[in-house]
PDB file of N, CA and C in Angstrom:
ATOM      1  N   UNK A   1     116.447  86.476 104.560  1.00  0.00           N
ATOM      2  CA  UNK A   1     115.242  85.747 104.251  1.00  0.00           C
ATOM      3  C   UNK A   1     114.615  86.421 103.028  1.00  0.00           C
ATOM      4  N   UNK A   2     114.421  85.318 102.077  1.00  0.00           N
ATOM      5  CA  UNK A   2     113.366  86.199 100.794  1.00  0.00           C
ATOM      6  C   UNK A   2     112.351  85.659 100.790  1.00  0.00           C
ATOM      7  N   UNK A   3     111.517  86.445 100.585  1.00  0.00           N
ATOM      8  CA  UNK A   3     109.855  85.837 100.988  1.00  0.00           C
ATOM      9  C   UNK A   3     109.324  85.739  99.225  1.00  0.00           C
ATOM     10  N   UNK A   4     108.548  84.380  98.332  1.00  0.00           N
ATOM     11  CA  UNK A   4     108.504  84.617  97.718  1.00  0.00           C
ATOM     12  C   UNK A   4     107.032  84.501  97.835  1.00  0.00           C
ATOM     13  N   UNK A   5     106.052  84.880  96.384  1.00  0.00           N
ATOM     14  CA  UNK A   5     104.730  84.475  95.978  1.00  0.00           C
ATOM     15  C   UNK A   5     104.984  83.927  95.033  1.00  0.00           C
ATOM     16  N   UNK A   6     103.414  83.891  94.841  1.00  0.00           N
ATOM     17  CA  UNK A   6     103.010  83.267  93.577  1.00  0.00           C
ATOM     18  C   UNK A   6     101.866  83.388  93.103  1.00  0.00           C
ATOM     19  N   UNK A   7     101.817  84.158  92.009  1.00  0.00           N
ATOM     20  CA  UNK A   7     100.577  84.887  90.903  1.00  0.00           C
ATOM     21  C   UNK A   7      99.515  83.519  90.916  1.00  0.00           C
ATOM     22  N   UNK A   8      98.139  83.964  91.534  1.00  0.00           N
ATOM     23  CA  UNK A   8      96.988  83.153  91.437  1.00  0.00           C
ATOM     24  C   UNK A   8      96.493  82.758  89.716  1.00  0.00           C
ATOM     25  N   UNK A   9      96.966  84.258  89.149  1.00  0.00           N
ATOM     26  CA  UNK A   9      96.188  84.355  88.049  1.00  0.00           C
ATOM     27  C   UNK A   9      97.641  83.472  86.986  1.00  0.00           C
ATOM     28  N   UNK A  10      98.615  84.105  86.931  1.00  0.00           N
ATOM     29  CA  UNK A  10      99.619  83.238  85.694  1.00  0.00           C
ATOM     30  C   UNK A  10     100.389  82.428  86.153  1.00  0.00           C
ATOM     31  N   UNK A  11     100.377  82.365  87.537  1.00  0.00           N
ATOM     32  CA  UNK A  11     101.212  81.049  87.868  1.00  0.00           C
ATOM     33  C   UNK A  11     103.079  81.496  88.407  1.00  0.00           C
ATOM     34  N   UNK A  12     103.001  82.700  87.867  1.00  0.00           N
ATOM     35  CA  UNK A  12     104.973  82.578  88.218  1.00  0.00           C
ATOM     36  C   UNK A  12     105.192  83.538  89.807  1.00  0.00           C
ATOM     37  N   UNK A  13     106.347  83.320  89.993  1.00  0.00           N
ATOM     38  CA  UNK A  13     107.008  83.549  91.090  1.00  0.00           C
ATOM     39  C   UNK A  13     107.258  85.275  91.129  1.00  0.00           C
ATOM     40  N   UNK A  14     106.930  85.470  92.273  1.00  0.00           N
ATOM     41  CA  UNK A  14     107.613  87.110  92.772  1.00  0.00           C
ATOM     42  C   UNK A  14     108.250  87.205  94.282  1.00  0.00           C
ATOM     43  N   UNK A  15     109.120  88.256  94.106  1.00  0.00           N
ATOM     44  CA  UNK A  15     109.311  88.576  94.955  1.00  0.00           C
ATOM     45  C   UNK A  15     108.626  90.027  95.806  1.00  0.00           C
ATOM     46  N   UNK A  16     108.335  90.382  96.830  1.00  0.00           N
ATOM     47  CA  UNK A  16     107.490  91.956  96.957  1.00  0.00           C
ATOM     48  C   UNK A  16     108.156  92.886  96.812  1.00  0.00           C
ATOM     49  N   UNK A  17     109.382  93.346  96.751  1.00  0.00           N
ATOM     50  CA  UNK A  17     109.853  94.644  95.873  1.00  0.00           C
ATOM     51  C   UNK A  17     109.329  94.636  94.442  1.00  0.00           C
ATOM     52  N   UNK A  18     109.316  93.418  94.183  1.00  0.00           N
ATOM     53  CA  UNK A  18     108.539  93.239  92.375  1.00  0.00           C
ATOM     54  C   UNK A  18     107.322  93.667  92.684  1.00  0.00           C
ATOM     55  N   UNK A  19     106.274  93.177  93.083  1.00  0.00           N
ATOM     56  CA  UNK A  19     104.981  93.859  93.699  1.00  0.00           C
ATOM     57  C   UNK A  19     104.851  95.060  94.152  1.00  0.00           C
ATOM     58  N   UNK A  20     105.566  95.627  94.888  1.00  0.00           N
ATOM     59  CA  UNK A  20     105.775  97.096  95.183  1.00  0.00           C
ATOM     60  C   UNK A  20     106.019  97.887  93.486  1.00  0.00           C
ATOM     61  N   UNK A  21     107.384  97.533  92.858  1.00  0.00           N
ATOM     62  CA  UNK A  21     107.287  98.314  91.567  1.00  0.00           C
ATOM     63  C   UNK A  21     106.874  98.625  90.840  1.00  0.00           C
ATOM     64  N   UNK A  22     105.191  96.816  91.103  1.00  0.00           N
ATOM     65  CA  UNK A  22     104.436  97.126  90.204  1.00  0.00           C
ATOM     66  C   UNK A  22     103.026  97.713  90.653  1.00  0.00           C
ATOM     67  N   UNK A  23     103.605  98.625  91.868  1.00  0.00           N
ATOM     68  CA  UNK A  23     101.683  98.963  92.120  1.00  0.00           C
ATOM     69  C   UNK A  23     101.200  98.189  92.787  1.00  0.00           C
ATOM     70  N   UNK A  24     101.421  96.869  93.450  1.00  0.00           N
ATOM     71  CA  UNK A  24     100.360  95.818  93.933  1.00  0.00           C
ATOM     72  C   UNK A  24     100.093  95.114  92.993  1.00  0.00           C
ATOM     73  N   UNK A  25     100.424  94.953  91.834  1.00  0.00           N
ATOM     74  CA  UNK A  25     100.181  94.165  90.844  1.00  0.00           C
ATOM     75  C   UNK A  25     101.048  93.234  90.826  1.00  0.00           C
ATOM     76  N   UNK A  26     100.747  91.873  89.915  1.00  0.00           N
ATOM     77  CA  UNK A  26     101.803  91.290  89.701  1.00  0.00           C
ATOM     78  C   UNK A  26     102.871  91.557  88.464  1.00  0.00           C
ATOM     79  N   UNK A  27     104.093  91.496  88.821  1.00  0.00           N
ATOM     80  CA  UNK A  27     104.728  92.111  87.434  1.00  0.00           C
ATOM     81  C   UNK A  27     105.033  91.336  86.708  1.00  0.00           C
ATOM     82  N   UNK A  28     104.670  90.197  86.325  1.00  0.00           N
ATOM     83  CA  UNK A  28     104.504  89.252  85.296  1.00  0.00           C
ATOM     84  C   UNK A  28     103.072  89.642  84.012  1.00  0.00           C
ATOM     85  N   UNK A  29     101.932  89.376  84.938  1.00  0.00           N
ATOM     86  CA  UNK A  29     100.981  89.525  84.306  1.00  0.00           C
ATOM     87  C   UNK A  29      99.854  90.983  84.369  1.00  0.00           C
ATOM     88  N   UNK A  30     100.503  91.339  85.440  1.00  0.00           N
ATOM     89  CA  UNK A  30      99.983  92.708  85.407  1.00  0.00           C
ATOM     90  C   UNK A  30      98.636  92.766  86.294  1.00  0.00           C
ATOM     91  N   UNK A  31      97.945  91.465  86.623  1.00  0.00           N
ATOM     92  CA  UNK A  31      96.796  91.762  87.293  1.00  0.00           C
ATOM     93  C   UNK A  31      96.615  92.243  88.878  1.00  0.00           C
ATOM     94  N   UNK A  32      96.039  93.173  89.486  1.00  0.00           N
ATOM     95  CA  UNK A  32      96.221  93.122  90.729  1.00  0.00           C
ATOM     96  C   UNK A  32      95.558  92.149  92.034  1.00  0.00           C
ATOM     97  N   UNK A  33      96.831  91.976  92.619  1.00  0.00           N
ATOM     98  CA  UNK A  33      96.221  90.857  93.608  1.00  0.00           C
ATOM     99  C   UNK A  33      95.115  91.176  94.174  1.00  0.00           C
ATOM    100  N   UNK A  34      94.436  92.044  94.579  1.00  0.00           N
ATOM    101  CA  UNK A  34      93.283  92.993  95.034  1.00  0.00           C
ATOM    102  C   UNK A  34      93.335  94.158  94.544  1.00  0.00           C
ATOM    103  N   UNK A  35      91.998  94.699  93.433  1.00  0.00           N
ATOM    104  CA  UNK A  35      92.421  95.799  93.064  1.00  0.00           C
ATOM    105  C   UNK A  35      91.685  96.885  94.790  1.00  0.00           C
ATOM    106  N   UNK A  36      91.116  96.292  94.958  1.00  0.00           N
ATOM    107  CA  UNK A  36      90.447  97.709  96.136  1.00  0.00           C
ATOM    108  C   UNK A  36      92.105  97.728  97.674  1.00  0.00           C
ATOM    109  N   UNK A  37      92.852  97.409  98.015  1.00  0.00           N
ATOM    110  CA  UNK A  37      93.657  96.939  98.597  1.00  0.00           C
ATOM    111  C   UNK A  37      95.307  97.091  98.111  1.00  0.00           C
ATOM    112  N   UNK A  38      95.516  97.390  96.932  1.00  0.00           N
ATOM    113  CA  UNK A  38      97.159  97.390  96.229  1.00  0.00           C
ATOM    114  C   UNK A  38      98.062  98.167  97.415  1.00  0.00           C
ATOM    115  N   UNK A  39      97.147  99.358  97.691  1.00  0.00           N
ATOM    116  CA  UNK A  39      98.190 100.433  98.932  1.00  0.00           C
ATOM    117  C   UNK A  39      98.955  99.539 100.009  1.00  0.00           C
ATOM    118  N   UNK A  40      97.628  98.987 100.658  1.00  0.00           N
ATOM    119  CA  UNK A  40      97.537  97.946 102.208  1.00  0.00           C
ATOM    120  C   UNK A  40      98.845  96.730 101.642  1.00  0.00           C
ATOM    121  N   UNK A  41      98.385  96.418 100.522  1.00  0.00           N
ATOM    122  CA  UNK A  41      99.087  95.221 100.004  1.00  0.00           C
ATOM    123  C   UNK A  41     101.023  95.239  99.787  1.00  0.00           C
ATOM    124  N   UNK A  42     101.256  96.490  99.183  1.00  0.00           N
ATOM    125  CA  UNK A  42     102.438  96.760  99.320  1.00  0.00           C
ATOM    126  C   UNK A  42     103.320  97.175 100.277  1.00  0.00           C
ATOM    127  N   UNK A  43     102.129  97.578 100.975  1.00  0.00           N
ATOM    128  CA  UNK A  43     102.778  98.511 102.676  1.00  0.00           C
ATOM    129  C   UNK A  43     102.840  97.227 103.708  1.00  0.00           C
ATOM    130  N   UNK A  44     102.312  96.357 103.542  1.00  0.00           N
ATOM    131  CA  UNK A  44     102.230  95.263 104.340  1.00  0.00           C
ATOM    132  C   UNK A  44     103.726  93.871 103.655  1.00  0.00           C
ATOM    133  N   UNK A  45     103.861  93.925 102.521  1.00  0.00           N
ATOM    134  CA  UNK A  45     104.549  93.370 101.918  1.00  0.00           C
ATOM    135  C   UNK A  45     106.128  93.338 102.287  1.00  0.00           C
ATOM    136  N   UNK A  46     106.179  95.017 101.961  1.00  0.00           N
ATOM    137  CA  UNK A  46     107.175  96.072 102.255  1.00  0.00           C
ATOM    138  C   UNK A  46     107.535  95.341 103.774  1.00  0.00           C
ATOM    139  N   UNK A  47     106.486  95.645 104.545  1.00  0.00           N
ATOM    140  CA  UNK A  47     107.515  95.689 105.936  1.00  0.00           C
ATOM    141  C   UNK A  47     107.684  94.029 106.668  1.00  0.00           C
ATOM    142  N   UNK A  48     106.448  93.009 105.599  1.00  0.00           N
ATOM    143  CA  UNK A  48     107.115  91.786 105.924  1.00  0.00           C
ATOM    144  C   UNK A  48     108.416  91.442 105.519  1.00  0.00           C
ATOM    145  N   UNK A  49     109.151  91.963 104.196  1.00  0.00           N
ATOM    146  CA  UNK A  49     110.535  91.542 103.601  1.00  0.00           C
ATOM    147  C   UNK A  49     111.554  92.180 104.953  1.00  0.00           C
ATOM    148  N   UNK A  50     111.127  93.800 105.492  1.00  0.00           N
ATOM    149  CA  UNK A  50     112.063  93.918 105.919  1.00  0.00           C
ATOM    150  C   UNK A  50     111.943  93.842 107.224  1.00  0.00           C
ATOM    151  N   UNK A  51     111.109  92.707 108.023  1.00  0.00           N
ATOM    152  CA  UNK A  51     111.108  92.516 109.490  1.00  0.00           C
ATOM    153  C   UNK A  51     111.755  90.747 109.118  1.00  0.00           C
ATOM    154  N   UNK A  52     111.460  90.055 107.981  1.00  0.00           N
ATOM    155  CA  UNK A  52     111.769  88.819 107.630  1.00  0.00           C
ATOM    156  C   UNK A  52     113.685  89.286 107.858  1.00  0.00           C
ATOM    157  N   UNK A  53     113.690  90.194 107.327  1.00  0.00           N
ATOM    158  CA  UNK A  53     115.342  90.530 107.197  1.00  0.00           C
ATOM    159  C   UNK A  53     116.231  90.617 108.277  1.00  0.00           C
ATOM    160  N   UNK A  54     115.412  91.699 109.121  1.00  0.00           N
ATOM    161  CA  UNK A  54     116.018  91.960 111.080  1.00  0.00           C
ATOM    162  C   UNK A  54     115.617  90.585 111.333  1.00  0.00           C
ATOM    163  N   UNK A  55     114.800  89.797 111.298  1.00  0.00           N
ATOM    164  CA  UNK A  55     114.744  88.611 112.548  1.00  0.00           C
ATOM    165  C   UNK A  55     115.954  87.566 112.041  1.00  0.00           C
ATOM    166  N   UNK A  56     116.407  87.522 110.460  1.00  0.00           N
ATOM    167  CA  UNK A  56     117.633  86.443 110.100  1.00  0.00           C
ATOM    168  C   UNK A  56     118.686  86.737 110.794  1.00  0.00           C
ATOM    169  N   UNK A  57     118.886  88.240 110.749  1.00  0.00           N
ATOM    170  CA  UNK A  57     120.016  89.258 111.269  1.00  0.00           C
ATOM    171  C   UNK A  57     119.969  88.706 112.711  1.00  0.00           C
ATOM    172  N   UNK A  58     118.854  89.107 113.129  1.00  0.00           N
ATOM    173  CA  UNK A  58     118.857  88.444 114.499  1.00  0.00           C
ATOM    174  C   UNK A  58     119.400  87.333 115.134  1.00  0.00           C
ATOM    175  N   UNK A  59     118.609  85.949 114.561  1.00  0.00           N
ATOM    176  CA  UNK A  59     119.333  85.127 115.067  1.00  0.00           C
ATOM    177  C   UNK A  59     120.385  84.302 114.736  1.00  0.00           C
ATOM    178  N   UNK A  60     121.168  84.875 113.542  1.00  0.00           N
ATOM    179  CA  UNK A  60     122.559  85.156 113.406  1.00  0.00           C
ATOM    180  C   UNK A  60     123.217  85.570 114.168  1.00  0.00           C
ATOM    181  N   UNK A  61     122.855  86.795 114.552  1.00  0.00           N
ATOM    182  CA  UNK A  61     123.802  87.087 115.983  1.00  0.00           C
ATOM    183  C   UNK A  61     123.341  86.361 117.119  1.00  0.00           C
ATOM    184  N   UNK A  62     122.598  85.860 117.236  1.00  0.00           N
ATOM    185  CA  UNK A  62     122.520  85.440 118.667  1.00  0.00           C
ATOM    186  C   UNK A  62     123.481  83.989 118.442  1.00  0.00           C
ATOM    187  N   UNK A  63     123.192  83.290 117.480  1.00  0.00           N
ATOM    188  CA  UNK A  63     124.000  81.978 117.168  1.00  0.00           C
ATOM    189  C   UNK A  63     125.534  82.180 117.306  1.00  0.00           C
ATOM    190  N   UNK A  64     125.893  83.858 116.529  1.00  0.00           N
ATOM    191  CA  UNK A  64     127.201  84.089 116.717  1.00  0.00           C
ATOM    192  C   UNK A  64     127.881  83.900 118.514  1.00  0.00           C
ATOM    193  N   UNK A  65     126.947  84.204 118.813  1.00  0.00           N
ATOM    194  CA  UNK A  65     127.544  84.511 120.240  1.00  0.00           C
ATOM    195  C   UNK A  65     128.616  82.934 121.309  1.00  0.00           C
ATOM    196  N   UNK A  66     129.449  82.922 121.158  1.00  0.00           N
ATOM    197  CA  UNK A  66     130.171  81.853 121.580  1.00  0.00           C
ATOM    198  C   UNK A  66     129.740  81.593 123.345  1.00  0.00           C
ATOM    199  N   UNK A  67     129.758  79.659 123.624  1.00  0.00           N
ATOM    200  CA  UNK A  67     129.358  79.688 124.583  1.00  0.00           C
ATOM    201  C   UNK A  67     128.006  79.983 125.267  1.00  0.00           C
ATOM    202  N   UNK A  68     126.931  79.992 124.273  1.00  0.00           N
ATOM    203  CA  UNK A  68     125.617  80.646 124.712  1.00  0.00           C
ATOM    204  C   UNK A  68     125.291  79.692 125.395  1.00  0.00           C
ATOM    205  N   UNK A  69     124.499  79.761 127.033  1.00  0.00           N
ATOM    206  CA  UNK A  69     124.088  79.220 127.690  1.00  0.00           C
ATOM    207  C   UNK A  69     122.460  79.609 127.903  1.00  0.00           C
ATOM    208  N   UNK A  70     122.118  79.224 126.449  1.00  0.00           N
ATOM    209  CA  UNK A  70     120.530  78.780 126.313  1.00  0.00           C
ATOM    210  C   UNK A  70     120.111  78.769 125.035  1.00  0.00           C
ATOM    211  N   UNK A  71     118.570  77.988 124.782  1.00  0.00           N
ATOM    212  CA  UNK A  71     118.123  78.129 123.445  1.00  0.00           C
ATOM    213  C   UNK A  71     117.413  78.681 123.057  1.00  0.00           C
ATOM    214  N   UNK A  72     117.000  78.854 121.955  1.00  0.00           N
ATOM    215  CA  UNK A  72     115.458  79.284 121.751  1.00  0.00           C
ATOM    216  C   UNK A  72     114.884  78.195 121.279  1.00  0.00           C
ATOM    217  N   UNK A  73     113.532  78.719 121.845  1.00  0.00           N
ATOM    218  CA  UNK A  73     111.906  77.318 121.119  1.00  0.00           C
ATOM    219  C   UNK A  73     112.014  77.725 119.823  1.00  0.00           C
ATOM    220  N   UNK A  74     112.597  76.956 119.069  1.00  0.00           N
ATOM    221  CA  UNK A  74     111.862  77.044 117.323  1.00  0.00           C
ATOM    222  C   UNK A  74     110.463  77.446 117.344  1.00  0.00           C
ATOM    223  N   UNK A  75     109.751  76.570 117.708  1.00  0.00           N
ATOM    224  CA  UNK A  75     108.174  76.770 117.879  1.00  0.00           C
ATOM    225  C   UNK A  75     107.780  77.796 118.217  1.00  0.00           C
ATOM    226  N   UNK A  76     108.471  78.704 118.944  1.00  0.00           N
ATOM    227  CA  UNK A  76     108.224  79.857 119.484  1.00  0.00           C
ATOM    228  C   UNK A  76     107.873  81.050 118.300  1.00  0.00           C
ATOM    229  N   UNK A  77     109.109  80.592 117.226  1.00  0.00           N
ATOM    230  CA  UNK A  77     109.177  81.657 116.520  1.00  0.00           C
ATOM    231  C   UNK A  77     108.623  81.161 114.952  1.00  0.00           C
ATOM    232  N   UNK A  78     108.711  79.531 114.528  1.00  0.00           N
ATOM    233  CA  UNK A  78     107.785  78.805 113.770  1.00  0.00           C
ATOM    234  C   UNK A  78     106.484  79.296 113.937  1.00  0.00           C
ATOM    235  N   UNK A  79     105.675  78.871 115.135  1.00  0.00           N
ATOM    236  CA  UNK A  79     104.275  78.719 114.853  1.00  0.00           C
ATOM    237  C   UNK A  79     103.698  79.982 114.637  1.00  0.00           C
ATOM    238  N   UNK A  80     103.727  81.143 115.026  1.00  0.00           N
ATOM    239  CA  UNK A  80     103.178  82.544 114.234  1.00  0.00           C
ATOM    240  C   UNK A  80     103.389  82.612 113.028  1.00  0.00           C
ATOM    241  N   UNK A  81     104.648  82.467 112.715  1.00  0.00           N
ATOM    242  CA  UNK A  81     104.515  82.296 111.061  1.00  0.00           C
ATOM    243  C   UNK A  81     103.639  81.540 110.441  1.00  0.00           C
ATOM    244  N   UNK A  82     103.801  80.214 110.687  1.00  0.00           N
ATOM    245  CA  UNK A  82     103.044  79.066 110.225  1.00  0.00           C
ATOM    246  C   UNK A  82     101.368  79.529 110.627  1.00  0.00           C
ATOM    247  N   UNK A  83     101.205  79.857 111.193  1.00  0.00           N
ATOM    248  CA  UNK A  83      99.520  80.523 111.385  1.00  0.00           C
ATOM    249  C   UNK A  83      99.503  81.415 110.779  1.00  0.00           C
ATOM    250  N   UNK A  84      99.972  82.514 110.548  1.00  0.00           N
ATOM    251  CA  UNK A  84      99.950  83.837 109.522  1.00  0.00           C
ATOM    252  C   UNK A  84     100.170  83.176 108.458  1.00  0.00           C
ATOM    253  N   UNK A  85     100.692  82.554 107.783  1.00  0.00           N
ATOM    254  CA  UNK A  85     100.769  81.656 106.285  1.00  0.00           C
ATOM    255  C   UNK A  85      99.626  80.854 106.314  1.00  0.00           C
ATOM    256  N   UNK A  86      99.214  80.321 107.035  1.00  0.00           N
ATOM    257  CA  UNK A  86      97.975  79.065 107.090  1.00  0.00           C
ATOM    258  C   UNK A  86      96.425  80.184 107.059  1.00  0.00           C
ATOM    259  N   UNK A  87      96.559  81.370 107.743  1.00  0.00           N
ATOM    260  CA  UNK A  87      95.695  82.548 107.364  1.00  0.00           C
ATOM    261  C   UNK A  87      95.502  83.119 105.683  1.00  0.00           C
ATOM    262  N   UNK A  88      96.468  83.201 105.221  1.00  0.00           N
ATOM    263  CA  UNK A  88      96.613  83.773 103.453  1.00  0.00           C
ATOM    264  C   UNK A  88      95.853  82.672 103.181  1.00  0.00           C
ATOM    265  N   UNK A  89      96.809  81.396 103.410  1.00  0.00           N
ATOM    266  CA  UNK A  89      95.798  80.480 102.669  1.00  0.00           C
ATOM    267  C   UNK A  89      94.730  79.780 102.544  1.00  0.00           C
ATOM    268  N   UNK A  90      94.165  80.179 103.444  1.00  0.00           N
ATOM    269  CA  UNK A  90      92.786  79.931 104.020  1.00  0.00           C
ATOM    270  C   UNK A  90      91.827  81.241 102.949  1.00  0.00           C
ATOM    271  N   UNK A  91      92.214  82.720 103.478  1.00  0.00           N
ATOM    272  CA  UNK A  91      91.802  83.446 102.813  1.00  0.00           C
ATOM    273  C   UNK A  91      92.017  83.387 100.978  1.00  0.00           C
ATOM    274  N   UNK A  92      93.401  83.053 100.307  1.00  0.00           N
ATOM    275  CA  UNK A  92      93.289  82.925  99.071  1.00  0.00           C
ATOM    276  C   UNK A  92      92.456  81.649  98.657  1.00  0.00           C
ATOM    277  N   UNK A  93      91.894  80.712  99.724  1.00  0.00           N
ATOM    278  CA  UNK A  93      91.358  79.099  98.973  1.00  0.00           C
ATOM    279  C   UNK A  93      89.125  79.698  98.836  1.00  0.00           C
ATOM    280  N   UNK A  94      89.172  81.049  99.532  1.00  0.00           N
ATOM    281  CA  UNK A  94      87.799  80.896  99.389  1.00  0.00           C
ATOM    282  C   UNK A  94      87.728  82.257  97.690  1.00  0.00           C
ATOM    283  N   UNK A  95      88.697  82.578  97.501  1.00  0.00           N
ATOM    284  CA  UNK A  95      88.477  83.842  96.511  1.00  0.00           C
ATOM    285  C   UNK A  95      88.587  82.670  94.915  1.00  0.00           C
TER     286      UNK A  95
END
């Protein structure tokens, strides 16, 4: 899974190792997404790419598994996301 953004201020695409390299900044334009916050911002970034990464891993293997006798709720694992995303953007629509 690659998680991307997108610079409020110039408009282009990142990924958060790009954000991490740059400080919390964006590395296009250089501005920071929050300057009081860059630490929180990268450390939080950081471990969304690499929990986004174990959960693909995840249910890859579970799909691998031949014969599985059960499913999972999409919704189960959709709607937290979709509320944690619907949160950013709630918070980026009042700044």
């Amino acid at each position: 899974m690659k998680i991307r953004g997108t610079c409020a201020n110039c408009g282009r695409e990142f990924l958060p190792e790009q954000v991490t390299d740059a400080g919390g900044h964006c590395p296009w334009c250089g501005k920071a997404f929050n300057r009081d916050y860059t630490a929180l911002l990268v450390q939080a970034l950081q471990q969304a790419d690499r929990a986004g990464d174990v959960l693909e891993d995840a249910l890859k293997d579970i799909a691998s598994i031949e014969e599985l006798a059960m499913d999972i709720d999409e919704e189960s694992v959709l709607e937290p996301l979709r509320n944690a995303l619907e949160a950013i953007r709630r918070r980026r629509a009042r700044v």
